[in-house]
Protein backbone atom coordinates (compact mmCIF):
# COMPACT_ATOMS: atom_id res chain seq x y z
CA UNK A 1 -16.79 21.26 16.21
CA UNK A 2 -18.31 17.72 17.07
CA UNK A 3 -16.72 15.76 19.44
CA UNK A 4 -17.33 11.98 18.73
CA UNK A 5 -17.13 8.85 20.99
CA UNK A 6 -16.27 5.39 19.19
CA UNK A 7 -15.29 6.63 15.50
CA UNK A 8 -14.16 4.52 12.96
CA UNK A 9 -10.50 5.62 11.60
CA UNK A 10 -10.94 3.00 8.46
CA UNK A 11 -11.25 6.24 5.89
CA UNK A 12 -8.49 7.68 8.06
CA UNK A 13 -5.26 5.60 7.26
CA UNK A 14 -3.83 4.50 4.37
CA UNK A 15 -3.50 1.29 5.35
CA UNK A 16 -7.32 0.42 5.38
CA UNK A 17 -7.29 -0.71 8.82
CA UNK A 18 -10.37 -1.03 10.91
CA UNK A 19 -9.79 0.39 14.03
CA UNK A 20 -12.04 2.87 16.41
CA UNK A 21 -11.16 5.52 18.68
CA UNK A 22 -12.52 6.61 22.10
CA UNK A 23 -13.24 10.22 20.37
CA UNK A 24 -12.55 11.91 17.21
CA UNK A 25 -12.85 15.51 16.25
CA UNK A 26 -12.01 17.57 13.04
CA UNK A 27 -10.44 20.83 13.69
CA UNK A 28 -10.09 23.54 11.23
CA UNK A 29 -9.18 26.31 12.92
CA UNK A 30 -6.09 26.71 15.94
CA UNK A 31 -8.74 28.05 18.31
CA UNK A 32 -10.76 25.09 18.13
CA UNK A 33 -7.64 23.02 18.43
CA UNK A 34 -6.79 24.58 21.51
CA UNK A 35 -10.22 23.91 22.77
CA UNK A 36 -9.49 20.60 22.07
CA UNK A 37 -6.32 20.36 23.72
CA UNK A 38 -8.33 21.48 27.24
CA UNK A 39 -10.67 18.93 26.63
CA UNK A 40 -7.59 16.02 26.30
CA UNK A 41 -6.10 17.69 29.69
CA UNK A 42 -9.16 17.77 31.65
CA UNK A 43 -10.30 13.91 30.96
CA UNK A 44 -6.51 12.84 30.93
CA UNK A 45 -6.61 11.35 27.50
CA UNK A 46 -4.02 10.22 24.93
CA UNK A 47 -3.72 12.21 21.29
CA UNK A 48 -2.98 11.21 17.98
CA UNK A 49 -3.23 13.84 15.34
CA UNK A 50 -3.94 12.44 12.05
CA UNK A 51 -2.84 14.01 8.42
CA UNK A 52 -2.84 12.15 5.38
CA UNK A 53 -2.88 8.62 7.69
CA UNK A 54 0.18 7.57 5.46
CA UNK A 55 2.83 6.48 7.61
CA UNK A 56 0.69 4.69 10.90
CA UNK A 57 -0.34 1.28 11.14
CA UNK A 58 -2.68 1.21 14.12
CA UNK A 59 -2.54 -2.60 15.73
CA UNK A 60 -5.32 -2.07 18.13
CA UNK A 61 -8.45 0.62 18.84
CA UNK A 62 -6.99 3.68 19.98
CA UNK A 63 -8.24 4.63 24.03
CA UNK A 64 -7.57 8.35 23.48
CA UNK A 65 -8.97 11.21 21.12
CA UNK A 66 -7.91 11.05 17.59
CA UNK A 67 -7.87 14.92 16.19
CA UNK A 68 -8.19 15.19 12.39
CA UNK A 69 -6.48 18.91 11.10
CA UNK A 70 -7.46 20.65 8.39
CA UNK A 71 -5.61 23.43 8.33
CA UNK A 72 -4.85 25.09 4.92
CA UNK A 73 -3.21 27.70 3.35
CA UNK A 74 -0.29 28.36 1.34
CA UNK A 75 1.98 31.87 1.12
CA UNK A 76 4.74 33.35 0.20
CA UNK A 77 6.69 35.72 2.99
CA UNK A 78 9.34 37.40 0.98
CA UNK A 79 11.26 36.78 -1.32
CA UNK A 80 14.19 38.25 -3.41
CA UNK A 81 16.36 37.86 -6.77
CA UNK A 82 17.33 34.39 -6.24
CA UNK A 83 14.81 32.43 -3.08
CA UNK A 84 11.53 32.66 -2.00
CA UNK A 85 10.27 31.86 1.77
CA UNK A 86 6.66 29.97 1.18
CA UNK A 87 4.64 28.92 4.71
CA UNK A 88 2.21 26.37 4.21
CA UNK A 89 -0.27 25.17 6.89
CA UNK A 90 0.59 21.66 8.46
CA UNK A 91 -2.41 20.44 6.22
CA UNK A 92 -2.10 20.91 2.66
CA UNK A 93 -1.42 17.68 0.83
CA UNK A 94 2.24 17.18 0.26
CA UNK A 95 2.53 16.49 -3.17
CA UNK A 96 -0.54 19.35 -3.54
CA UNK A 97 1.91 21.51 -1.92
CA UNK A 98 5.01 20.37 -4.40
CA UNK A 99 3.06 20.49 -7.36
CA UNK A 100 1.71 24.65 -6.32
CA UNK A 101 5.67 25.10 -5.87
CA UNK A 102 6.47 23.62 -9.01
CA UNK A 103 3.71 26.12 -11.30
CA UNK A 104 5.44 28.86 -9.96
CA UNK A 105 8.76 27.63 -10.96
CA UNK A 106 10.24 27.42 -6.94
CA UNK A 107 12.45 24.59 -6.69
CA UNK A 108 13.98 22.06 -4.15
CA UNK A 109 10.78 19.94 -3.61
CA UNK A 110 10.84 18.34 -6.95
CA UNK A 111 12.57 14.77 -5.99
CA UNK A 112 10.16 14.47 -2.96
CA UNK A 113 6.95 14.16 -5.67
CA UNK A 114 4.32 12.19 -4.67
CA UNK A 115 5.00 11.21 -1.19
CA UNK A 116 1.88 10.38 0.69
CA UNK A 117 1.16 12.73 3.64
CA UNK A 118 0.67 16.54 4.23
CA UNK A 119 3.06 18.88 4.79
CA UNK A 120 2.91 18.73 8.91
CA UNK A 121 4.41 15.25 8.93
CA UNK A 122 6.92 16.32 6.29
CA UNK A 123 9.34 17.71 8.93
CA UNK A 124 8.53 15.12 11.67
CA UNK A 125 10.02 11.83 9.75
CA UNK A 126 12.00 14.57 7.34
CA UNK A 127 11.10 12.69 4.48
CA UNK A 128 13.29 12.18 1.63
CA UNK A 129 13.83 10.42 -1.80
CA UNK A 130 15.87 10.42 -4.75
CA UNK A 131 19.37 12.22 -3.19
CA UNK A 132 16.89 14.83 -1.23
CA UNK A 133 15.87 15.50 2.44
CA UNK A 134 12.86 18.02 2.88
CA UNK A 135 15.17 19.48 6.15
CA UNK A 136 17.56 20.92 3.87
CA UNK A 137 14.43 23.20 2.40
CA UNK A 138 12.91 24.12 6.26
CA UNK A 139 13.39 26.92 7.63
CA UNK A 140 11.58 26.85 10.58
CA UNK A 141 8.59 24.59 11.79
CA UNK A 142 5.21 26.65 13.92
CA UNK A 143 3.86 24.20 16.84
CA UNK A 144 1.73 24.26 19.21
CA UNK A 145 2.49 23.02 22.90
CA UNK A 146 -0.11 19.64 23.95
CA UNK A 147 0.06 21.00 27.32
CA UNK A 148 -0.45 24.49 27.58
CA UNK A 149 -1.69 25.12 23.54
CA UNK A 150 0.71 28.12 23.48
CA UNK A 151 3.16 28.49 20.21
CA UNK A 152 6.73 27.83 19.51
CA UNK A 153 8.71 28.21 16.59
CA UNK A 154 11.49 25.61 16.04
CA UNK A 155 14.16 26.44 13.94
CA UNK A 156 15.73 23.96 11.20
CA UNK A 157 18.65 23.37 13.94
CA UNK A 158 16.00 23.20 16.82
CA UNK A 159 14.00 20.38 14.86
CA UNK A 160 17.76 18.13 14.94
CA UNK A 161 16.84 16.25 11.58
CA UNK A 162 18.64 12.90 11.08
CA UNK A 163 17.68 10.25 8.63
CA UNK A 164 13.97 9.49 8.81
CA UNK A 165 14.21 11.19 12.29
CA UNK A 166 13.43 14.64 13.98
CA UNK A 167 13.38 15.94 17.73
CA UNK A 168 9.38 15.86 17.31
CA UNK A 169 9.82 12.17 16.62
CA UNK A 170 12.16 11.59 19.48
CA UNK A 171 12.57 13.52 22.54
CA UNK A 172 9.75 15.76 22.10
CA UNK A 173 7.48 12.81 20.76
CA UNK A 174 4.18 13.45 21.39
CA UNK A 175 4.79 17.21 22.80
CA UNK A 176 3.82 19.03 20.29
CA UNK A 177 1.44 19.40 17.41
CA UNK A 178 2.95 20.77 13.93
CA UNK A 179 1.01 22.99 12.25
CA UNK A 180 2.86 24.65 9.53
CA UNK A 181 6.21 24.82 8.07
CA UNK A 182 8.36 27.45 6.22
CA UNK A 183 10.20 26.85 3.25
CA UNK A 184 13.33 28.68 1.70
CA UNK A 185 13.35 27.21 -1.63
CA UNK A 186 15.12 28.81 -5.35
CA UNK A 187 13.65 31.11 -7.79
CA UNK A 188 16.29 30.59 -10.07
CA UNK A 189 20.23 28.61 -10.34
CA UNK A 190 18.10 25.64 -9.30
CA UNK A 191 20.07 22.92 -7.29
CA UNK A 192 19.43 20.00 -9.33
CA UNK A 193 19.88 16.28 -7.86
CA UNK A 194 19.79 14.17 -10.86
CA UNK A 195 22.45 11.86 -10.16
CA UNK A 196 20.36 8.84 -8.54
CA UNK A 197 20.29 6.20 -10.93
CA UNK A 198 16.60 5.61 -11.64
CA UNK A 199 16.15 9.36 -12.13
CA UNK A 200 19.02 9.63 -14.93
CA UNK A 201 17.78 6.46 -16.40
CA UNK A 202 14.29 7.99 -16.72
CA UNK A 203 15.50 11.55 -18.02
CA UNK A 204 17.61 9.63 -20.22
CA UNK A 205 14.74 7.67 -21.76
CA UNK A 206 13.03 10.63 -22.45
CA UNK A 207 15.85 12.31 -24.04
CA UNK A 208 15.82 15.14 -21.94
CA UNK A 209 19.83 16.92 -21.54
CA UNK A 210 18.95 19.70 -19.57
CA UNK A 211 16.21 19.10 -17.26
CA UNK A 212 13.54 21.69 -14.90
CA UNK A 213 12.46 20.96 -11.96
CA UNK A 214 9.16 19.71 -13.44
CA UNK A 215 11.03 17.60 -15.76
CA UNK A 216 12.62 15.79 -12.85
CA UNK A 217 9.38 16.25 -10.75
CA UNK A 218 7.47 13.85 -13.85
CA UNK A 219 10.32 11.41 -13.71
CA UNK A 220 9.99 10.94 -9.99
CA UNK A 221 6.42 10.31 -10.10
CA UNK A 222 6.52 8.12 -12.96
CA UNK A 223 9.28 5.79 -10.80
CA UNK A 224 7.44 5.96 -7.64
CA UNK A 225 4.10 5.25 -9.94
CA UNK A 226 5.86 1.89 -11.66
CA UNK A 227 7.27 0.83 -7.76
CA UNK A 228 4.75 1.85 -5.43
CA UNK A 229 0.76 0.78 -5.28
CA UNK A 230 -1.60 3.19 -4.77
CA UNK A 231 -3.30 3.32 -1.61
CA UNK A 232 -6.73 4.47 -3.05
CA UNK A 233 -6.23 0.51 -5.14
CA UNK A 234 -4.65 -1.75 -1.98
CA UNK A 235 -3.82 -0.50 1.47
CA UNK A 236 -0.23 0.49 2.03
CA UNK A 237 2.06 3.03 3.80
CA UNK A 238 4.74 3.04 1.09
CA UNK A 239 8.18 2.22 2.63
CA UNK A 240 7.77 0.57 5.62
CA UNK A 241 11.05 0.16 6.69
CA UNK A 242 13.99 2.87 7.00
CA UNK A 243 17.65 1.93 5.02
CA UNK A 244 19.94 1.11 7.52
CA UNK A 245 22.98 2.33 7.85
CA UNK A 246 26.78 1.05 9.05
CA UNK A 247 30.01 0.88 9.26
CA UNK A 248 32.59 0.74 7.09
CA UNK A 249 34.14 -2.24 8.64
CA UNK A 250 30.01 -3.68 9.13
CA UNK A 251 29.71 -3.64 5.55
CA UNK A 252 32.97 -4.65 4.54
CA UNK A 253 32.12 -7.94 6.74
CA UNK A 254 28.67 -8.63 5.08
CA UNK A 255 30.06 -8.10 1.39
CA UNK A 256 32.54 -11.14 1.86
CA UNK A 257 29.84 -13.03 1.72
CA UNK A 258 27.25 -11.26 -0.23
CA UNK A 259 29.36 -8.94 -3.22
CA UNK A 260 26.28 -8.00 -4.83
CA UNK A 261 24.48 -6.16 -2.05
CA UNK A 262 22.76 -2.77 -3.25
CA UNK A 263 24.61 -0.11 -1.28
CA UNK A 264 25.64 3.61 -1.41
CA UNK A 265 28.27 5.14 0.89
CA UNK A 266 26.69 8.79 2.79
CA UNK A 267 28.46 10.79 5.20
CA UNK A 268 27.46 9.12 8.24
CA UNK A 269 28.43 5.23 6.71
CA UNK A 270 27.36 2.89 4.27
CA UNK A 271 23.40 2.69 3.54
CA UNK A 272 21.86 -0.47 2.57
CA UNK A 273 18.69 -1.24 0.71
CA UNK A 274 16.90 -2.31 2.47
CA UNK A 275 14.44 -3.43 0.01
CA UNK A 276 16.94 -5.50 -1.42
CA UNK A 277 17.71 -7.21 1.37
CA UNK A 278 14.10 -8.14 2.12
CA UNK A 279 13.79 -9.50 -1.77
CA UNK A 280 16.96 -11.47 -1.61
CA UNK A 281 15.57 -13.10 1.82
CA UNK A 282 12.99 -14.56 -0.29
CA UNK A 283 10.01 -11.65 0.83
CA UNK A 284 8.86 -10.13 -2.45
CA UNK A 285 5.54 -10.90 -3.06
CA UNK A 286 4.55 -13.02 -0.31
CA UNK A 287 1.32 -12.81 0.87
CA UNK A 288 -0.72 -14.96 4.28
CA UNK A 289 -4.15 -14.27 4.08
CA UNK A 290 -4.73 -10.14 3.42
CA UNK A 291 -1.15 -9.04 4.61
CA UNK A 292 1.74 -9.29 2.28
CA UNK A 293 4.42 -7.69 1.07
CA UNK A 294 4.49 -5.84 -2.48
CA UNK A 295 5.44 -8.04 -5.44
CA UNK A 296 7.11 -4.68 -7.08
CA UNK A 297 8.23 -3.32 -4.20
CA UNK A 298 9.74 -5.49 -1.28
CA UNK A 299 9.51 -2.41 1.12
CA UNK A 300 6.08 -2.50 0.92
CA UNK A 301 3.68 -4.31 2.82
CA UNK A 302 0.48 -4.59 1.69
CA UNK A 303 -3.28 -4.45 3.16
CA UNK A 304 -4.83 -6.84 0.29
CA UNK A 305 -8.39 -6.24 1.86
CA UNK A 306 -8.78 -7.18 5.71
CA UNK A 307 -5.60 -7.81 7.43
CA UNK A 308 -5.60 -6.08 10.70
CA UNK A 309 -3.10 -4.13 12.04
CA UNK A 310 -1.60 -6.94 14.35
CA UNK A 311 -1.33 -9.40 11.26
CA UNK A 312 0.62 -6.53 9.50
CA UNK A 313 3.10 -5.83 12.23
CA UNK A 314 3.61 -9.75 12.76
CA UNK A 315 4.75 -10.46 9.40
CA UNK A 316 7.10 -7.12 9.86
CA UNK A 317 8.24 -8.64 12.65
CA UNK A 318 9.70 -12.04 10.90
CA UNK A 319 10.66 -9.77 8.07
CA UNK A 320 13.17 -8.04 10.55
CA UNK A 321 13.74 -11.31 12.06
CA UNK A 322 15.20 -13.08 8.83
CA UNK A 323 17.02 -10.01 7.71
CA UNK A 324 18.90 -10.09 10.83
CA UNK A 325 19.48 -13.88 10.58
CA UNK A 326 20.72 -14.19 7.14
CA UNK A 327 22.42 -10.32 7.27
CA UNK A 328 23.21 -9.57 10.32
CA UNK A 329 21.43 -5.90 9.46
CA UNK A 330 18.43 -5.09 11.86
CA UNK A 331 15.97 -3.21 9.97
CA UNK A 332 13.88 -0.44 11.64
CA UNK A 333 10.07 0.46 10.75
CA UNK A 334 9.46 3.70 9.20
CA UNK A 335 5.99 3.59 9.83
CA UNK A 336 4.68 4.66 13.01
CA UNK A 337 2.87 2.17 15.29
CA UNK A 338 -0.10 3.02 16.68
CA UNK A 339 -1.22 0.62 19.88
């Protein structure tokens, strides 16, 4: 375990962004990432773990140590007739981790196909797509504590999911290190969520009736394929920004004056695309100098080669800025920002 001062994190975000920090380290074991945690405490520096380095945008060289997990493994803990419990290690890929799930026929995980990220930052934004939320398949989350490096379990109840949100990324931000998650997911009477349109439209264009779970896990993929660049081809986060979500009487206001804006009512209100609204403000497919926004996607923004982080977060900034002007809707980031 190498400790080292001034590392590039380039190779370490999605995004492409050159930025260094003060130390990095790559930890494969939890002993050595308690080790590292006394090191942190004793010169009184700031963390960042990185994962997959999908959903950060750093806007400046980080002063602290930036710890890069590798923690793997996959298993199953028991099981009966109808569910299985699988515990994965906070850094197996994500859509690795749905696609071993999928060969052995578990299901719940199939509409969250081909997110970027491992599984440790699943629960912390509790990602979702398609109708799904990956907190509805947790059963409990293992962490370690920053400050002492001793273990605590969180239940699904503990973790207090909301949309895009979690008690790790809120009051307990930056308390505790996830590194694995449990999993109750179905061996059989699968709970399928088919009824969001681009996923019917795609099973329907295939001529599939009665979908699997891999049936709807290759639709997903090929939508998020056709929408979304690939970060390997042009730097990007995916969806940058979260959709919003008001009232009834909020949105009843805003369609007087705008009866063709893309919305679906939830529980909790009336959730707006939030894409849309950034393509109807004129966004789509800007682009000033390397930074721009997706010309498939509008919730994309885009690193076309050497934007910086700053550039980036500016031109998110007037993106929220019009939205609210011509809306009235105040659109929050998705992506963490790293300063």
């Amino acid at each position: 375990m190498d400790i080292i001062e001034n590392y590039s994190l380039k190779l370490y975000n999605t995004f492409g962004i050159e930025a260094k920090a003060k130390y990095f380290v790559d930890v494969s074991t939890i002993n050595d990432l308690r080790k590292v945690l006394v090191f942190r405490r004793q010169k009184d520096l700031p963390i960042l773990f990185i994962g997959g380095g999908s959903n950060m945008l750093f806007v400046d060289n980080f002063p602290g140590i930036v710890l890069k997990l590798n923690l793997k493994g996959i298993e199953i803990l028991k099981e009966d007739n109808d569910y299985v419990y699988v515990k994965s290690q906070g850094s197996e890929n994500w859509h690795h981790f749905v696609e071993w799930t999928l060969e052995h026929d578990f299901g719940g995980l199939e509409n969250l196909s081909l997110i970027p990220g491992n599984v440790g930052t699943a629960p912390m934004q509790n990602i979702g797509a398609y109708g799904v939320e990956v907190k509805d398949y947790i059963v409990e989350v293992q962490t370690l504590e920053l400050e002492t490096g001793n273990e605590r379990i969180f239940t699904n109840e503990e973790c207090h999911f909301g949309y895009r949100e979690s008690i790790f990324k809120n009051e307990l931000r930056g308390k505790y290190v996830l590194v694995a998650v449990t999993f109750k997911l179905t061996k059989q009477n699968h709970q399928l969520h088919v009824d969001y349109g681009a996923i019917k439209t795609e099973l329907d264009s295939e001529q599939i009736i009665n979908p699997t779970i891999q049936d709807i896990s290759r639709a997903v993929i090929k939508i998020r394929e056709s929408k979304l660049p690939d970060p390997s081809q042009i730097g990007n986060s995916g969806s940058f920004f979260k959709n919003p979500v008001i009232s009834n009487d909020e949105f009843a206001e805003i369609e007087k004056n705008h009866p063709q804006i893309a919305h679906y009512k939830t529980d909790s209100g009336i959730k707006l695309a939030a894409g849309w609204l950034i393509e109807q403000a004129g966004w789509k497919g800007k682009r000033f100098g390397d930074a721009g926004v997706h010309d498939k996607q509008a919730l994309v923004l885009v690193n076309y080669g050497n934007a910086t982080g700053k550039e980036i977060y500016d031109l998110s900034e007037q993106i929220i800025e019009d939205v609210k002007a011509k809306y009235g809707v105040t659109l929050e980031r998705e992506v963490n920002i790293i300063k």
